[in-house]
PDB file of N, CA and C in Angstrom:
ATOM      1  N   UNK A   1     -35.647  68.969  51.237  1.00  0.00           N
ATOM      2  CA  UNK A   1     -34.443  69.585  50.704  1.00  0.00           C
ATOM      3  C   UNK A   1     -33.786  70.507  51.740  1.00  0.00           C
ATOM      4  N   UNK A   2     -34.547  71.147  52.764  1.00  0.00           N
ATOM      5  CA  UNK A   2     -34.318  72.237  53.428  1.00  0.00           C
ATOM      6  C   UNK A   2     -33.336  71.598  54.212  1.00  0.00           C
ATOM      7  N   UNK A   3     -34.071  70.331  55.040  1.00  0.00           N
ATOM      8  CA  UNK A   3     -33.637  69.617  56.394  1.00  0.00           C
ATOM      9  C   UNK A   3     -32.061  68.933  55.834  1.00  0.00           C
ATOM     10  N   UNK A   4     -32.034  68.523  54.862  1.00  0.00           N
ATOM     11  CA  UNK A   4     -30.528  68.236  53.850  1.00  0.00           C
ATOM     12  C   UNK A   4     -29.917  69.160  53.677  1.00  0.00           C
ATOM     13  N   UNK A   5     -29.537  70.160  53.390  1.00  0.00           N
ATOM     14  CA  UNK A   5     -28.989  71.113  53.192  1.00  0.00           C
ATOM     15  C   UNK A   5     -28.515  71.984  55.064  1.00  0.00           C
ATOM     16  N   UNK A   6     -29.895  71.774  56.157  1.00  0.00           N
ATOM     17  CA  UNK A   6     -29.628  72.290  57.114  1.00  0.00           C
ATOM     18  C   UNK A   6     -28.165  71.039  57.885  1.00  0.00           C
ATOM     19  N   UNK A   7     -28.448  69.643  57.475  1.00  0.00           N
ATOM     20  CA  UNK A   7     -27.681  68.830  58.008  1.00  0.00           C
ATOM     21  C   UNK A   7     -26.076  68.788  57.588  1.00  0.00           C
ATOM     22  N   UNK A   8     -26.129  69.126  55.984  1.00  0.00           N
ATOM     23  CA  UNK A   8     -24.402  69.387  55.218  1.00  0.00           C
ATOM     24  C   UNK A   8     -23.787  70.254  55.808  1.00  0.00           C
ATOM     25  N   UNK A   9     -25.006  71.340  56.219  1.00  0.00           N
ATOM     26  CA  UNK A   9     -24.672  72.922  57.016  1.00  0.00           C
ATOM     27  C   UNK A   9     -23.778  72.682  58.585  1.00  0.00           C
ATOM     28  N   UNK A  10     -24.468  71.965  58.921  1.00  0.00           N
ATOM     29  CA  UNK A  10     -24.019  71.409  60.534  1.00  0.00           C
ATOM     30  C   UNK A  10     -22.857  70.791  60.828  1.00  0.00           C
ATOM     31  N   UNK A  11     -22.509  69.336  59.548  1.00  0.00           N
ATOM     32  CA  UNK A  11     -21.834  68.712  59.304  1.00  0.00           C
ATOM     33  C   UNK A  11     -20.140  69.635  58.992  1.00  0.00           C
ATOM     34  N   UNK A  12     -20.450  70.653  58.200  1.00  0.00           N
ATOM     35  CA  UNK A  12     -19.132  71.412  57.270  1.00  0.00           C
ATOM     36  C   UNK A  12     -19.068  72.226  58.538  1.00  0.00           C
ATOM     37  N   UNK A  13     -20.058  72.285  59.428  1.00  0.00           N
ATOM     38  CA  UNK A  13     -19.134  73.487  60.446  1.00  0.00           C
ATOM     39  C   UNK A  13     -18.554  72.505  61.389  1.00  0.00           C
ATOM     40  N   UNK A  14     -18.521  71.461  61.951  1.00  0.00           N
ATOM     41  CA  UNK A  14     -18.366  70.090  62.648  1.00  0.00           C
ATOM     42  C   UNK A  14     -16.531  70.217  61.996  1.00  0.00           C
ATOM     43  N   UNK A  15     -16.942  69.583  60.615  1.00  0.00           N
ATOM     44  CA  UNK A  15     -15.547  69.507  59.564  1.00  0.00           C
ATOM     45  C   UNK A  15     -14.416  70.507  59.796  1.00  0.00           C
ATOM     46  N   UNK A  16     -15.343  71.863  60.235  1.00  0.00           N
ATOM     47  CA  UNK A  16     -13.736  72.698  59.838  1.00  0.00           C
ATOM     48  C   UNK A  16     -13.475  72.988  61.362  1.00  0.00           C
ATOM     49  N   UNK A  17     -14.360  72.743  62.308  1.00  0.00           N
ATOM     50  CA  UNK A  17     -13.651  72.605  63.510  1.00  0.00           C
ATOM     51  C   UNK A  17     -12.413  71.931  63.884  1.00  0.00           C
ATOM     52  N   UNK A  18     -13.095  70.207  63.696  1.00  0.00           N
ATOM     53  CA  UNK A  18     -12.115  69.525  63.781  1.00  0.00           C
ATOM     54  C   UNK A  18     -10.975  69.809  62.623  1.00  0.00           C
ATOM     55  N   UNK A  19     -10.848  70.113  61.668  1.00  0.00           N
ATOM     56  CA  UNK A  19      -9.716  69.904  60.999  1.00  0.00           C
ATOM     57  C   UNK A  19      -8.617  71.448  61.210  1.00  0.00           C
ATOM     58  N   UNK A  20      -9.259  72.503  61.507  1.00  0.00           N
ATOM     59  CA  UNK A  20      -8.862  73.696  62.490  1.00  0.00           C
ATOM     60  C   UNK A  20      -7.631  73.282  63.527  1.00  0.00           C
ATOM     61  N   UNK A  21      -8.562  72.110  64.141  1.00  0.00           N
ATOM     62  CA  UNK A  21      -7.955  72.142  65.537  1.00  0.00           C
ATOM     63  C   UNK A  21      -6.480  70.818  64.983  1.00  0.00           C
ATOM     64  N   UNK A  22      -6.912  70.210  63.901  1.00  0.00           N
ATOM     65  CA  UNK A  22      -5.581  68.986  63.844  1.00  0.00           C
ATOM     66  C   UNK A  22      -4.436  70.299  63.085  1.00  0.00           C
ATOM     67  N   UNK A  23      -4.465  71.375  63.054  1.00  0.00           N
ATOM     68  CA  UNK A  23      -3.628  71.792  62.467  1.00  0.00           C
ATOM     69  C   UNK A  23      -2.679  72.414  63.380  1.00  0.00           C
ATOM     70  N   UNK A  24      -1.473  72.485  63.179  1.00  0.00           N
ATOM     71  CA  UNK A  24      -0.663  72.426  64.361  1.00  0.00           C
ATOM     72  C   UNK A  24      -0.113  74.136  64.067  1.00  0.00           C
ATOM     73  N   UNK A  25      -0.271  75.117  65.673  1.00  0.00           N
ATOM     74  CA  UNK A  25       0.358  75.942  65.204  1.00  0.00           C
ATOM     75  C   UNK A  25       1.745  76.294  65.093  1.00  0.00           C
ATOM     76  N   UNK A  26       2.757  75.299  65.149  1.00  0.00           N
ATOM     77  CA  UNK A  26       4.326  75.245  65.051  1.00  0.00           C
ATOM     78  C   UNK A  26       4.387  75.150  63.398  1.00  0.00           C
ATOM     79  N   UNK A  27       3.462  74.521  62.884  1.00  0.00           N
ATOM     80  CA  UNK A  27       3.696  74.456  61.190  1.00  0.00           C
ATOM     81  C   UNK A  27       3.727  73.147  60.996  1.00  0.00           C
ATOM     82  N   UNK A  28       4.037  72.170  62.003  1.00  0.00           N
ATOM     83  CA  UNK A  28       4.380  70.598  61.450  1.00  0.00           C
ATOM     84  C   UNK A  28       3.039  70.104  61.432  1.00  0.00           C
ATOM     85  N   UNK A  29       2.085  70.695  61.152  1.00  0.00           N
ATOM     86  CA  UNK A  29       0.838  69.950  60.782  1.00  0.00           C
ATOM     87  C   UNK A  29       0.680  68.642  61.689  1.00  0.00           C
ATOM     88  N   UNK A  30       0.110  67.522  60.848  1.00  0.00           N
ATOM     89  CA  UNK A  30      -0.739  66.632  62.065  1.00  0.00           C
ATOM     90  C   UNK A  30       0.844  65.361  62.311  1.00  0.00           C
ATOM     91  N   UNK A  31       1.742  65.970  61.776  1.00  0.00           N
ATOM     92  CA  UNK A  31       3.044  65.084  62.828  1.00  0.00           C
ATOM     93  C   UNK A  31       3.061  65.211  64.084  1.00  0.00           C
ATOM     94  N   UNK A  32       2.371  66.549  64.488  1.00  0.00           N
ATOM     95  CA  UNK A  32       2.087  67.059  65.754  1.00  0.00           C
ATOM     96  C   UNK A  32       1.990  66.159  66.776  1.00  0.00           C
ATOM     97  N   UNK A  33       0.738  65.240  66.016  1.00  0.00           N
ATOM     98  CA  UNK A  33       0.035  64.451  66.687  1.00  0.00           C
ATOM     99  C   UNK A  33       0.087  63.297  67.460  1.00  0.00           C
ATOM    100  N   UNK A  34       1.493  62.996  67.260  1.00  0.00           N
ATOM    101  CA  UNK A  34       2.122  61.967  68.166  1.00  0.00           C
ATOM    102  C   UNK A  34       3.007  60.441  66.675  1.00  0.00           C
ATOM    103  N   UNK A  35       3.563  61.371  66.218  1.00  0.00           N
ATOM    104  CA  UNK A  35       4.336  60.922  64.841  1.00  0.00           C
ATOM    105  C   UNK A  35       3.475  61.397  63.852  1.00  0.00           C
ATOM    106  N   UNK A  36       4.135  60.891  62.757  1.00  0.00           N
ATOM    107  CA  UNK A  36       3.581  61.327  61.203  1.00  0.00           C
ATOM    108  C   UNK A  36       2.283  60.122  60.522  1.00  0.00           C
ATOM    109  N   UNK A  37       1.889  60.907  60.130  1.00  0.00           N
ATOM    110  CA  UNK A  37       0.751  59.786  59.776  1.00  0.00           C
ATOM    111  C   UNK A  37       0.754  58.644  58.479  1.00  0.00           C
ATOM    112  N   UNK A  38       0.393  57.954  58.410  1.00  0.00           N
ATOM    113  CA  UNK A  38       0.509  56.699  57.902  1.00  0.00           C
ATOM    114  C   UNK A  38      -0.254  57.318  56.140  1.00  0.00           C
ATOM    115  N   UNK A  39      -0.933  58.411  56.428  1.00  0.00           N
ATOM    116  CA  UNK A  39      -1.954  58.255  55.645  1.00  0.00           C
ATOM    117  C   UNK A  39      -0.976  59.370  54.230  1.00  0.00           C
ATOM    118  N   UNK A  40      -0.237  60.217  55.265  1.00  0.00           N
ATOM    119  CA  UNK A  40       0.308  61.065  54.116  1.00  0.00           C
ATOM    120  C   UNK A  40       1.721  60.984  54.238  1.00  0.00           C
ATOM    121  N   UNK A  41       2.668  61.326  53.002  1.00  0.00           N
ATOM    122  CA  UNK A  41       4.107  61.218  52.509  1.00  0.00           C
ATOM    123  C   UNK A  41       5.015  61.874  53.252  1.00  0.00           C
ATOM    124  N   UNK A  42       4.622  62.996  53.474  1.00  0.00           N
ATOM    125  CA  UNK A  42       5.501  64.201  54.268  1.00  0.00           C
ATOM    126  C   UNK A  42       4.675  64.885  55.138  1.00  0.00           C
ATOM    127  N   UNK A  43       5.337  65.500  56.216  1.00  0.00           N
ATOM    128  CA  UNK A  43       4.552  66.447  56.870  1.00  0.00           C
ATOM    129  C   UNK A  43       4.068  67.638  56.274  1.00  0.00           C
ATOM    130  N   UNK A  44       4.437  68.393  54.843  1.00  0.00           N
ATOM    131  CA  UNK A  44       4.321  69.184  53.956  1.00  0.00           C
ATOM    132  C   UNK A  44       3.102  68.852  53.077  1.00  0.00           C
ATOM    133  N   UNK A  45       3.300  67.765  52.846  1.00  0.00           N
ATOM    134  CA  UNK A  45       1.736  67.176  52.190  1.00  0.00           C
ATOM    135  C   UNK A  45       0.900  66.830  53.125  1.00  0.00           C
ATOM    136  N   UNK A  46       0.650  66.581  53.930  1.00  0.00           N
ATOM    137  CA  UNK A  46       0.044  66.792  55.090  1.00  0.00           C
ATOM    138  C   UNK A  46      -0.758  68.232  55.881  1.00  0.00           C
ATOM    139  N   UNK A  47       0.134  69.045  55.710  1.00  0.00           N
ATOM    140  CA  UNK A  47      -0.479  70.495  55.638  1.00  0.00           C
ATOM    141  C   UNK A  47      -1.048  70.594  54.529  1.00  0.00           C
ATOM    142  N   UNK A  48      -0.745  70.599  53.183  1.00  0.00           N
ATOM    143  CA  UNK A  48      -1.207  71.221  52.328  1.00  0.00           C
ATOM    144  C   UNK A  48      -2.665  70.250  51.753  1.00  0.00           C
ATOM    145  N   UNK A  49      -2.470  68.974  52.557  1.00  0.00           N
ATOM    146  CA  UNK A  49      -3.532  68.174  52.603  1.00  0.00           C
ATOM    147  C   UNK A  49      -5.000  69.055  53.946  1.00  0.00           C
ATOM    148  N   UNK A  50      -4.072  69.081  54.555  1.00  0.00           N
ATOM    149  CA  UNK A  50      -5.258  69.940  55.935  1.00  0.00           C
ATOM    150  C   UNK A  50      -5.881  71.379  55.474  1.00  0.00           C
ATOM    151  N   UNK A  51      -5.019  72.024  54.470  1.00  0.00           N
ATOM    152  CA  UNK A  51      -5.312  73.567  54.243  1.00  0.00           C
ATOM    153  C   UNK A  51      -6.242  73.089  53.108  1.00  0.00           C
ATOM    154  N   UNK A  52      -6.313  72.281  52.075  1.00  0.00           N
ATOM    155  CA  UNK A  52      -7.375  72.207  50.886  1.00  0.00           C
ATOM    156  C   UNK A  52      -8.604  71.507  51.868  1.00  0.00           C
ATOM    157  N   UNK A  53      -8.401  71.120  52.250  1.00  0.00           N
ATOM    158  CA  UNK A  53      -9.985  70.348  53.327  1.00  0.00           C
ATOM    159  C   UNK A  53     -10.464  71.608  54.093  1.00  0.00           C
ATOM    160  N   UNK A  54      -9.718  72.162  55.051  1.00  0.00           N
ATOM    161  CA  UNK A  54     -10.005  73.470  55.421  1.00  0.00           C
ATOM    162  C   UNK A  54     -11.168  74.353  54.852  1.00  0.00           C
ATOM    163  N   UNK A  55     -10.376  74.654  53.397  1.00  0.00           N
ATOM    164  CA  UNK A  55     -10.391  75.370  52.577  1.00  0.00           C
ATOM    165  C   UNK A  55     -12.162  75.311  52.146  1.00  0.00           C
ATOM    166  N   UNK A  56     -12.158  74.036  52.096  1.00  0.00           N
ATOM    167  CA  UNK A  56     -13.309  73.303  50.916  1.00  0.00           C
ATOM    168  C   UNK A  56     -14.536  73.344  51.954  1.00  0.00           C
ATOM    169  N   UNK A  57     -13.937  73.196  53.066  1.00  0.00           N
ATOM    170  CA  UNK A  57     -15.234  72.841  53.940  1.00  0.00           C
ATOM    171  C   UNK A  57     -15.133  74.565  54.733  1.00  0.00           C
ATOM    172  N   UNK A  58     -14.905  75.357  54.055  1.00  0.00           N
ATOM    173  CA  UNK A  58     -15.609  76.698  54.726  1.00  0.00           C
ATOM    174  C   UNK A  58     -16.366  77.486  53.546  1.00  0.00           C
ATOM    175  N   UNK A  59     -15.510  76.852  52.525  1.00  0.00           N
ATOM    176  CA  UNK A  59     -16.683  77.510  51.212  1.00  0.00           C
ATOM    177  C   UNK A  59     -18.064  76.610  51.263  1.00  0.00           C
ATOM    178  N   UNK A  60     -18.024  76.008  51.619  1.00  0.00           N
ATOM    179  CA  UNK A  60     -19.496  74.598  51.809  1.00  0.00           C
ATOM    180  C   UNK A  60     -19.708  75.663  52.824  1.00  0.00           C
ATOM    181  N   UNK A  61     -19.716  76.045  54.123  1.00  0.00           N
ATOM    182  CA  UNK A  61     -20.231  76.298  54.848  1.00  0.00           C
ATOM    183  C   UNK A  61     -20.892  77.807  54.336  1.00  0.00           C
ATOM    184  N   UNK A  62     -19.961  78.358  54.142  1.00  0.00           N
ATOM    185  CA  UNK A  62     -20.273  80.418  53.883  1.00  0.00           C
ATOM    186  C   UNK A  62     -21.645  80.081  52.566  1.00  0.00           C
ATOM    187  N   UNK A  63     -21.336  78.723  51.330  1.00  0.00           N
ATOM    188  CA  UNK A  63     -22.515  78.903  50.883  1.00  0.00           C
ATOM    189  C   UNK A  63     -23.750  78.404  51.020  1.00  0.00           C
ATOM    190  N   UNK A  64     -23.686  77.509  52.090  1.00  0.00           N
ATOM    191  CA  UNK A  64     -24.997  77.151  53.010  1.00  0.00           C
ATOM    192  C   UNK A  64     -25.229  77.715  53.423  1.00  0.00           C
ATOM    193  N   UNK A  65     -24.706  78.747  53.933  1.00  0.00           N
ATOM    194  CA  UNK A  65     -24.819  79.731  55.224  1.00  0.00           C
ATOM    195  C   UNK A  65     -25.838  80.936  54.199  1.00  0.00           C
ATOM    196  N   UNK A  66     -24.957  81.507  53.140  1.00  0.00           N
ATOM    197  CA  UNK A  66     -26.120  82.410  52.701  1.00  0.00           C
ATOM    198  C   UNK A  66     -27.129  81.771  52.004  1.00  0.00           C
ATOM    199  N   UNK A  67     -27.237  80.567  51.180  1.00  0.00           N
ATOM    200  CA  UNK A  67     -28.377  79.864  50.809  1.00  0.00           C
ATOM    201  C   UNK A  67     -29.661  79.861  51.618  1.00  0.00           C
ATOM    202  N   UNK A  68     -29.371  79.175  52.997  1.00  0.00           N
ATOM    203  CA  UNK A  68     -30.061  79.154  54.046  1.00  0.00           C
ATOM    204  C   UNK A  68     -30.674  80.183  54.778  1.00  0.00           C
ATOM    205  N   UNK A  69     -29.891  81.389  54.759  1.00  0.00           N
ATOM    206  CA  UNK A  69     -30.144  82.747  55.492  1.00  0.00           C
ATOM    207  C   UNK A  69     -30.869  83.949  54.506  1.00  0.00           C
ATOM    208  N   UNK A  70     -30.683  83.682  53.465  1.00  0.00           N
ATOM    209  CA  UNK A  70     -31.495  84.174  52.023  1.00  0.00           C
ATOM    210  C   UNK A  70     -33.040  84.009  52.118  1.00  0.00           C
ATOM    211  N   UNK A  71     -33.309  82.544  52.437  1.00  0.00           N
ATOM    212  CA  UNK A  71     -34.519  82.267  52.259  1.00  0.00           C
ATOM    213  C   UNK A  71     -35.301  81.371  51.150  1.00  0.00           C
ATOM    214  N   UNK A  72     -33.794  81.630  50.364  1.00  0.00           N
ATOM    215  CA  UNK A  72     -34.393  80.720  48.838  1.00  0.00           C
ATOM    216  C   UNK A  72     -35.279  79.937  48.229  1.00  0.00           C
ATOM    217  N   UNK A  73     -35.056  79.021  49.753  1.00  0.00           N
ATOM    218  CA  UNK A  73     -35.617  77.422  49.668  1.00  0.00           C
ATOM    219  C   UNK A  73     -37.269  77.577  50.092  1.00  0.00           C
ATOM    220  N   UNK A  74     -37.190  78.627  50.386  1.00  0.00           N
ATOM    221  CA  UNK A  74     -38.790  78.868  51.189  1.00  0.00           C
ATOM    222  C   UNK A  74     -39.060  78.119  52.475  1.00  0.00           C
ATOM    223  N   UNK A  75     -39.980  77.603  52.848  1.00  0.00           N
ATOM    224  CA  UNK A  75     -40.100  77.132  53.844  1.00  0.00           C
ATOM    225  C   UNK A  75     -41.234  76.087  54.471  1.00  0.00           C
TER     226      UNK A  75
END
């Protein structure tokens, strides 16, 4: 359970790197990136697509982070 939890841990800090870095600091989000993406409608949904992923994958992290650093799981 430990070694699972240490790997989601690794993974969500991986996640909010990369999705950190696709975020553009002019505001046009990942149009940035060399046109608009196929995957989303607007460049507006697109941010607000990057800020809930963001979002999700730092609360995953902060509560692995104290789960893990607590001791909970024992060892």
């Amino acid at each position: 359970m430990l070694n699972v939890l240490q790997v989601l841990w690794a993974a969500s800090a991986l996640g909010i790197i990369v999705f950190v870095l696709l975020h553009s600091p002019k505001g046009d989000g990942i149009g940035g990136i060399g046109g608009q993406a196929q995957l989303f409608t607007s460049a507006k949904s697109a941010e607000t697509s990057l800020n809930r992923i963001t979002w999700g994958l730092s609360v995953i992290f902060m509560g692995l982070t104290l789960i893990l650093s607590a001791g909970w799981l024992g060892k």
